[in-house]
Protein backbone atom coordinates (compact mmCIF):
# COMPACT_ATOMS: atom_id res chain seq x y z
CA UNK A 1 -10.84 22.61 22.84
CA UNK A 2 -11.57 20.29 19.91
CA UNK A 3 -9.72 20.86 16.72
CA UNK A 4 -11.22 19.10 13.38
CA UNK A 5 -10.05 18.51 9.81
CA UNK A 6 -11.62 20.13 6.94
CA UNK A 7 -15.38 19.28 6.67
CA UNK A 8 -16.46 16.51 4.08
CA UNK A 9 -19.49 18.26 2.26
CA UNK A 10 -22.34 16.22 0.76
CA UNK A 11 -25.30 18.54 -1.23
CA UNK A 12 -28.50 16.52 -0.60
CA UNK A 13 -29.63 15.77 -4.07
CA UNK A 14 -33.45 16.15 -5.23
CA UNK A 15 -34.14 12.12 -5.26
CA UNK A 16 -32.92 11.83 -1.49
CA UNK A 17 -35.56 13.82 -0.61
CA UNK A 18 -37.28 12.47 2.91
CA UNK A 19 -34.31 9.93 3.38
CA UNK A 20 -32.81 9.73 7.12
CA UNK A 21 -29.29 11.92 7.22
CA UNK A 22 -28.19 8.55 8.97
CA UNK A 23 -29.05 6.78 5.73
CA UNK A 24 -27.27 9.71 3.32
CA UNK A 25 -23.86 9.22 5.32
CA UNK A 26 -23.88 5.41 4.45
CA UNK A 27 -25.31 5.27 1.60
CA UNK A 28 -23.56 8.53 -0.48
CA UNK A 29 -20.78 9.31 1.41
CA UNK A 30 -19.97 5.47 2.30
CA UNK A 31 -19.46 6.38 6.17
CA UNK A 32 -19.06 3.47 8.39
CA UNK A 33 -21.39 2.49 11.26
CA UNK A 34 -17.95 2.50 13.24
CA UNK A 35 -16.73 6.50 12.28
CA UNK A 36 -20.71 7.44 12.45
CA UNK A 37 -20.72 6.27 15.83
CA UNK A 38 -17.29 8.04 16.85
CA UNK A 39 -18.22 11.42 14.68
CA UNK A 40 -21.74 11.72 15.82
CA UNK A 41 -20.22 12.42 19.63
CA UNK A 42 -18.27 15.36 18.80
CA UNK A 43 -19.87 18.36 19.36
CA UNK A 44 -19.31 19.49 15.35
CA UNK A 45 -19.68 16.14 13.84
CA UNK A 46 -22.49 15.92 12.26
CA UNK A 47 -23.94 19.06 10.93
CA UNK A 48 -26.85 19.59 8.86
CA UNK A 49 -27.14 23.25 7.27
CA UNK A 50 -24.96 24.25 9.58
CA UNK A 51 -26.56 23.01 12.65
CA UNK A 52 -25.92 19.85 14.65
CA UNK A 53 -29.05 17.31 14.28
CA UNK A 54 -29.82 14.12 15.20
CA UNK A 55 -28.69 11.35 13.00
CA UNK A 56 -32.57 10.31 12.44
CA UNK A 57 -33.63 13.73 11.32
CA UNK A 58 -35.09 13.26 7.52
CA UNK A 59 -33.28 15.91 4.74
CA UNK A 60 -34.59 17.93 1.41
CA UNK A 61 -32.93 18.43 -1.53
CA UNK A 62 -30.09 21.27 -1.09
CA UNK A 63 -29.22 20.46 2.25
CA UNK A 64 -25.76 20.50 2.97
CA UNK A 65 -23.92 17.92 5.25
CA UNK A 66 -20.75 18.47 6.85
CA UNK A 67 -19.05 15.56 8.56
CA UNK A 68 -16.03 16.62 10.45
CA UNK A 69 -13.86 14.28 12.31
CA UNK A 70 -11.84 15.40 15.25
CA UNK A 71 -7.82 16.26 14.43
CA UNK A 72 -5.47 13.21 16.22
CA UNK A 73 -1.97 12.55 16.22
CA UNK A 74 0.39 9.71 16.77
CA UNK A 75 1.53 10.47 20.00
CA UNK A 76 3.46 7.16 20.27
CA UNK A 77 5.60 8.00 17.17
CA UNK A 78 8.38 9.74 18.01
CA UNK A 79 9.50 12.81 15.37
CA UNK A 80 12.62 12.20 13.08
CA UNK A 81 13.74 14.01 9.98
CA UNK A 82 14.26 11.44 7.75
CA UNK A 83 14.13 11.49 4.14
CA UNK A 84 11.54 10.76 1.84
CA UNK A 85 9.88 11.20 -1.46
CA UNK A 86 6.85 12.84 -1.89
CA UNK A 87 4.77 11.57 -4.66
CA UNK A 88 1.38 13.61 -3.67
CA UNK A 89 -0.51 15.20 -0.99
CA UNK A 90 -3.57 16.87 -0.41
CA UNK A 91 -5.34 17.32 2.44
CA UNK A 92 -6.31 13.71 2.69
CA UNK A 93 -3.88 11.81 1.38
CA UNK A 94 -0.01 11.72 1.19
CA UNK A 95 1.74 9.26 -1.49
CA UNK A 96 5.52 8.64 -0.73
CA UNK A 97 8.24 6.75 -2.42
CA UNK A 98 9.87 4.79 0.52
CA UNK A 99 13.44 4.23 0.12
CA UNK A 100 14.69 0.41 0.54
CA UNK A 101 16.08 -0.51 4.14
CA UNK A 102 12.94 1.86 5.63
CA UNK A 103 10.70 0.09 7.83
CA UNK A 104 7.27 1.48 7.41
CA UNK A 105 6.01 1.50 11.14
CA UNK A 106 7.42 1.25 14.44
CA UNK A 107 7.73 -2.38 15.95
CA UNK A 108 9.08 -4.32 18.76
CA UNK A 109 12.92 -3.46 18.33
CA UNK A 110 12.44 -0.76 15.70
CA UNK A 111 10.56 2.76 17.50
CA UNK A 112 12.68 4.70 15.84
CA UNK A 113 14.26 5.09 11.93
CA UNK A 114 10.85 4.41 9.90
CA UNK A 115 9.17 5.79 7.90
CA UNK A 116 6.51 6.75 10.08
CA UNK A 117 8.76 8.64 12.50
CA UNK A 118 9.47 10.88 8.98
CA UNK A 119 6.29 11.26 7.74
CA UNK A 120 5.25 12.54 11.36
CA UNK A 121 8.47 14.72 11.74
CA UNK A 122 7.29 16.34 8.20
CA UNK A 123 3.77 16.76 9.08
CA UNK A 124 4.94 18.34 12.79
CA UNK A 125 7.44 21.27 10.76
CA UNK A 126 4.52 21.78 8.69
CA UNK A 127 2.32 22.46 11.84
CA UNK A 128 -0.55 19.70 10.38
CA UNK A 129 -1.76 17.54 13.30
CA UNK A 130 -2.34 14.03 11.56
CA UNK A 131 -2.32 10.63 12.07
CA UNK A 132 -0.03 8.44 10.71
CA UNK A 133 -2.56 5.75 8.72
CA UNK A 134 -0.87 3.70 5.96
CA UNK A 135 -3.36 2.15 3.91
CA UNK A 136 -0.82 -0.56 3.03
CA UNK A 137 2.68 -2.03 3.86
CA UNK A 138 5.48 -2.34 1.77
CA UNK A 139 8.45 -4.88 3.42
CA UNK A 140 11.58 -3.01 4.58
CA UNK A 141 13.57 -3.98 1.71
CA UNK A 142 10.96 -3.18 -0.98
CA UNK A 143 11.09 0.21 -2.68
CA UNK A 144 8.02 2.01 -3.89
CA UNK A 145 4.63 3.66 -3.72
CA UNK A 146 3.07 4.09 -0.46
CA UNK A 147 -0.02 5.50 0.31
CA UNK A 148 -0.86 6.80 3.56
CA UNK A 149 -4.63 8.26 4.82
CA UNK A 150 -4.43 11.88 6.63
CA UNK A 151 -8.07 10.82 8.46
CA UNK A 152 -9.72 7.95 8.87
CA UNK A 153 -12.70 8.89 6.25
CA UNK A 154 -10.09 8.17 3.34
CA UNK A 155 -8.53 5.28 5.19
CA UNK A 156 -11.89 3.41 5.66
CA UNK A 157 -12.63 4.12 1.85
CA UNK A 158 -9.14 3.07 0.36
CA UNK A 159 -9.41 -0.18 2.31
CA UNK A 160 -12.58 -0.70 1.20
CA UNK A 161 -10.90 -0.38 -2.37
CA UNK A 162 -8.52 -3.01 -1.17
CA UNK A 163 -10.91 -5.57 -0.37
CA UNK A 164 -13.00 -4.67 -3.37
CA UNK A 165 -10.15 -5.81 -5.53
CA UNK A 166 -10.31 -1.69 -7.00
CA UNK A 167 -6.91 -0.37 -5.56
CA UNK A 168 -4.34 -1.68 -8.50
CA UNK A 169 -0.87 -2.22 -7.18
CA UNK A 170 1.99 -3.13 -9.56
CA UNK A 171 5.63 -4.04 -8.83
CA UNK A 172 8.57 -4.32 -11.21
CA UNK A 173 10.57 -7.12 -10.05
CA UNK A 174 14.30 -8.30 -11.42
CA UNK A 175 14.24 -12.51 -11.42
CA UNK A 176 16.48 -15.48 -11.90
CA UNK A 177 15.59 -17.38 -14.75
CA UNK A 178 12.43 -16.60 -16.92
CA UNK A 179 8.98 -17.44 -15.95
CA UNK A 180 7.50 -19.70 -18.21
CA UNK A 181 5.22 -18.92 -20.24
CA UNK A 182 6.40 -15.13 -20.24
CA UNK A 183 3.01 -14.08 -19.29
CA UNK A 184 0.40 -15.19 -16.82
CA UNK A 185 -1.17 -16.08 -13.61
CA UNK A 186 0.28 -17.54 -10.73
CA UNK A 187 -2.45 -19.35 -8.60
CA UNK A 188 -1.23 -20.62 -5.11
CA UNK A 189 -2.53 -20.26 -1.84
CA UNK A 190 -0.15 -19.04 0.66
CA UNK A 191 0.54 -19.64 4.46
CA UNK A 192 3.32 -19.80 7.24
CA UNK A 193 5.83 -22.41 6.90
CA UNK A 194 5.05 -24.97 9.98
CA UNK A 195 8.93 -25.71 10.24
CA UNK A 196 9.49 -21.92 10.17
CA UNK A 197 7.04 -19.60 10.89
CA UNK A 198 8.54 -16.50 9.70
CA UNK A 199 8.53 -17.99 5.90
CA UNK A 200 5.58 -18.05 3.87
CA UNK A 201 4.87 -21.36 1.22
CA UNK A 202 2.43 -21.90 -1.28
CA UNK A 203 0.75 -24.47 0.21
CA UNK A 204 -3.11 -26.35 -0.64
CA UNK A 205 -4.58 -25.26 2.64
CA UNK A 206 -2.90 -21.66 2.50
CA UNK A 207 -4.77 -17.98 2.19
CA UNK A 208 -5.91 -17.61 -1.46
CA UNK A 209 -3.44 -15.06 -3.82
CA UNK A 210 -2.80 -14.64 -7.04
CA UNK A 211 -0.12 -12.97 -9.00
CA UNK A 212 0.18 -11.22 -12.68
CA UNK A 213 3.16 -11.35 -14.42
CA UNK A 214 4.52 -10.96 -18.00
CA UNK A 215 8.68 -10.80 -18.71
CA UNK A 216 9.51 -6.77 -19.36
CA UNK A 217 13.41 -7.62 -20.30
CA UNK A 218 15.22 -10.05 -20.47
CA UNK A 219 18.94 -10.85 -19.72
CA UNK A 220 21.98 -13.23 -20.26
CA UNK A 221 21.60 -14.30 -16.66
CA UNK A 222 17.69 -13.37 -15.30
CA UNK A 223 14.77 -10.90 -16.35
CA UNK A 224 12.95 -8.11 -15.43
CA UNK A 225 8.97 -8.79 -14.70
CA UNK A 226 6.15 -6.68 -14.26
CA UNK A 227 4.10 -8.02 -11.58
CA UNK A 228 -0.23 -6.99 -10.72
CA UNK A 229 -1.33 -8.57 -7.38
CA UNK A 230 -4.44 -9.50 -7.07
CA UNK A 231 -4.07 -10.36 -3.41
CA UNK A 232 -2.01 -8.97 -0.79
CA UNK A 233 0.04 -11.56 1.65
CA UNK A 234 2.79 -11.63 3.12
CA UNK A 235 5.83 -12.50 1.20
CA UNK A 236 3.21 -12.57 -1.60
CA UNK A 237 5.32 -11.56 -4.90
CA UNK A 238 8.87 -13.43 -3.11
CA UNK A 239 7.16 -16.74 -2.45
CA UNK A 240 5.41 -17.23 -5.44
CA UNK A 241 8.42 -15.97 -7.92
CA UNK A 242 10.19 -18.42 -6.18
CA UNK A 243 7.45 -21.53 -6.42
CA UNK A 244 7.70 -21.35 -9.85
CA UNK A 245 11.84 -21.32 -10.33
CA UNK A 246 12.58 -17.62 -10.15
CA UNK A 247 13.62 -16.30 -7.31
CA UNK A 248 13.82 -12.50 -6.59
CA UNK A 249 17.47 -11.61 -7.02
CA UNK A 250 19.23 -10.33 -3.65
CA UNK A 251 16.63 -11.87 -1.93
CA UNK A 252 18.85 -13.83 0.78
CA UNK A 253 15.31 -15.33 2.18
CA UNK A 254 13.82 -17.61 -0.79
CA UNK A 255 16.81 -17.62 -2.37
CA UNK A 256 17.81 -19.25 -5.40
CA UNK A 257 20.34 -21.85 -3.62
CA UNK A 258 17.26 -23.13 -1.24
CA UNK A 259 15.32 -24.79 -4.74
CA UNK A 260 15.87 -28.06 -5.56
CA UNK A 261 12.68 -28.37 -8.21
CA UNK A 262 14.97 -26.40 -10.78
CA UNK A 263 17.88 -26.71 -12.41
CA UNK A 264 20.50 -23.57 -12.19
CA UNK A 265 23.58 -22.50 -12.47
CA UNK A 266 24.20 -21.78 -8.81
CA UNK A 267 28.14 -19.97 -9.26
CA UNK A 268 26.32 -17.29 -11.22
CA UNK A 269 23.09 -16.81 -8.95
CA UNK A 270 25.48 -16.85 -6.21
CA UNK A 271 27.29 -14.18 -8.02
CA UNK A 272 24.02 -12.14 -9.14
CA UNK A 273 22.42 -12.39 -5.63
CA UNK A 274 25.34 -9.77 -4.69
CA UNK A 275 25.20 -7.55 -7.46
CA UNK A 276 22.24 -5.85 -5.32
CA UNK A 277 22.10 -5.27 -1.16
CA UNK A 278 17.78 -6.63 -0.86
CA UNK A 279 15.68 -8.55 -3.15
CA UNK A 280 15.69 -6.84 -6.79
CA UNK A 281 11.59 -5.38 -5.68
CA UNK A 282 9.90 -2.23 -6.45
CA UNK A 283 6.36 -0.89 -6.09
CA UNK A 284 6.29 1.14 -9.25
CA UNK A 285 2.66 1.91 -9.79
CA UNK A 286 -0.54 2.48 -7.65
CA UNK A 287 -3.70 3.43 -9.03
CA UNK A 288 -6.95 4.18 -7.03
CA UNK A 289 -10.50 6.76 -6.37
CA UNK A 290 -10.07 9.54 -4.99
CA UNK A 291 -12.41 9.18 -1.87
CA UNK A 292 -13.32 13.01 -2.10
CA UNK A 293 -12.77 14.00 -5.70
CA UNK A 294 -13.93 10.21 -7.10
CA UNK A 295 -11.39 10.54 -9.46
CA UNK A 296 -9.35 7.84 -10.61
CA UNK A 297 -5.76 8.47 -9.79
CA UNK A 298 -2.39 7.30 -10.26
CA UNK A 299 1.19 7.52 -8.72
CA UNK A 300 3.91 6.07 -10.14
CA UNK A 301 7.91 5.95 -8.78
CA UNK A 302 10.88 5.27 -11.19
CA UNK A 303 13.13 2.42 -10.63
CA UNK A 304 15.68 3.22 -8.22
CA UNK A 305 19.16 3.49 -8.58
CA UNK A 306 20.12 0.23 -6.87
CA UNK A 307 17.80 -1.96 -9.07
CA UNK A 308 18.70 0.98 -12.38
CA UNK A 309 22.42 -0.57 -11.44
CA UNK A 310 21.60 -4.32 -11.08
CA UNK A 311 19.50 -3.68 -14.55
CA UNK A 312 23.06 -2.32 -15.88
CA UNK A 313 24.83 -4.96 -14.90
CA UNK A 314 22.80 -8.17 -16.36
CA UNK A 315 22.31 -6.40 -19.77
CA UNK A 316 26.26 -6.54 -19.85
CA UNK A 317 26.84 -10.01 -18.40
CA UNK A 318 27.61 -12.46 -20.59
CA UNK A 319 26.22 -16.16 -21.31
């Protein structure tokens, strides 16, 4: 027997009057063509006071729609109980702070250890029968807010967000050097590297993304920067850092001793890069709607104690 999630109620109001129910589920509760096509199979679906109607059947003001999708679970993830930091949950939506070193979802070479695996161990003790659906990724050695959809109602309307440019992600980030001017814009398309496909370069003919910054602290020997994307690629926040002469400290791949534009000393970058174990990044802030409440909401996670250390450790380094 089907099991479903928790209805998502809509009250028809007075001025849709005589519209089509199809045409209330796009146009009020933003459902997809794609999830109105997979929802309106299920025997509970679609439900119009209570009863299950065609999608064409016209509604008066007080009617009450219930969409309910069907319960799934990620049977190819297996359960692990490893630790992580809840932010926030609800029944929709689970925030987490992922630790550094955690690979967000199983890949070729990694099924086990993520963060997935511990996110469905912790959903299995609590007897909740979800799907693991992050709305975003965060790279393994990046620290930070993650946000991850319990259905795929509030998955299809976070990304939505996303591509709407609504979802503001912000990342404090510990540099070599200090971006000049101490506040702005970097502008730079980005794409694969041609000589080495797993790096990303700001290239003419790259993916457009742009980056936010302004200088937060500042230190004998690099500075702290907050950072607002208003993209999302790959490498985004690394590559461009590092295109304009300061690289991400710890950060082994666009490191400081591969630049040649910029003049540094490299003994102390050398020396800085290992005052930290991954590159000196952390998702600190994520703000968003609420698909069901409409709320705006925001989650934020504290620096964390390897970054809290490296911070430590430049403010007492001398010139």
């Amino acid at each position: 027997m089907m099991s479903y999630y928790d209805p998502i109620v809509y009250v028809v109001l007075p001025e849709d009057e005589g519209m089509l129910l199809k045409t209330v589920l796009q146009n009020r509760l933003g459902v997809s063509r794609k999830l109105m096509s997979k929802v309106k199979l299920t025997e509970y679906g679609i439900q119009l006071n209570g009863q299950r109607v065609y999608i064409s059947e016209k509604v008066k003001g007080g009617d009450r729609i219930e969409l309910r999708m069907e319960k799934e679970t990620s049977e190819d993830i297996l359960p692990e109980p490893i630790p992580f930091d809840i932010l926030y949950e609800d029944a929709h939506l689970l925030v987490v702070n992922k630790p550094a070193g955690l690979i967000v979802h199983p890949t070729s070479g990694h099924y086990t250890g993520t963060l997935a695996n511990g996110v469905v161990h912790y959903w299995q003790e609590k007897g909740e029968q979800v799907r693991f659906r992050p709305v975003h990724r965060l790279d393994q050695d990046t620290s930070g807010v993650l946000c991850i959809a319990k259905n795929p109602y509030v998955h299809q309307h976070i990304s939505e967000q996303m591509i709407q440019g609504t979802v503001d992600k912000y990342y404090t980030a510990i540099v070599h050097g200090y971006p000049e001017p101490a506040e702005g814009i970097i502008d730079g398309p980005i794409d694969r590297d041609p000589l080495e496909p797993h790096r990303r370069i700001v290239t003419p003919d790259g993916y457009p993304a742009r980056t936010l910054y302004h200088i937060v602290e500042r230190y004998p020997h690099g500075s702290m920067v907050q950072i607002k994307l208003e993209s999302g690629r790959t490498h985004q926040i690394r590559v461009h850092m590092s295109s304009i002469g300061c690289p991400l400290i710890g950060d082994t791949f666009y490191s400081a001793d591969q630049l040649t534009h910029v003049e540094f000393n490299r003994e102390q970058a050398r020396l800085t890069d290992t005052w930290i174990n991954r590159q000196a990044l952390h998702a600190s802030k994520l703000s968003l709607t609420h698909p069901l409440s409409g709320e705006r909401v925001t989650f934020t996670a504290d620096l964390p104690a390897d970054m809290a250390q490296l911070k430590a450790q430049l403010e007492q380094s001398q010139d």
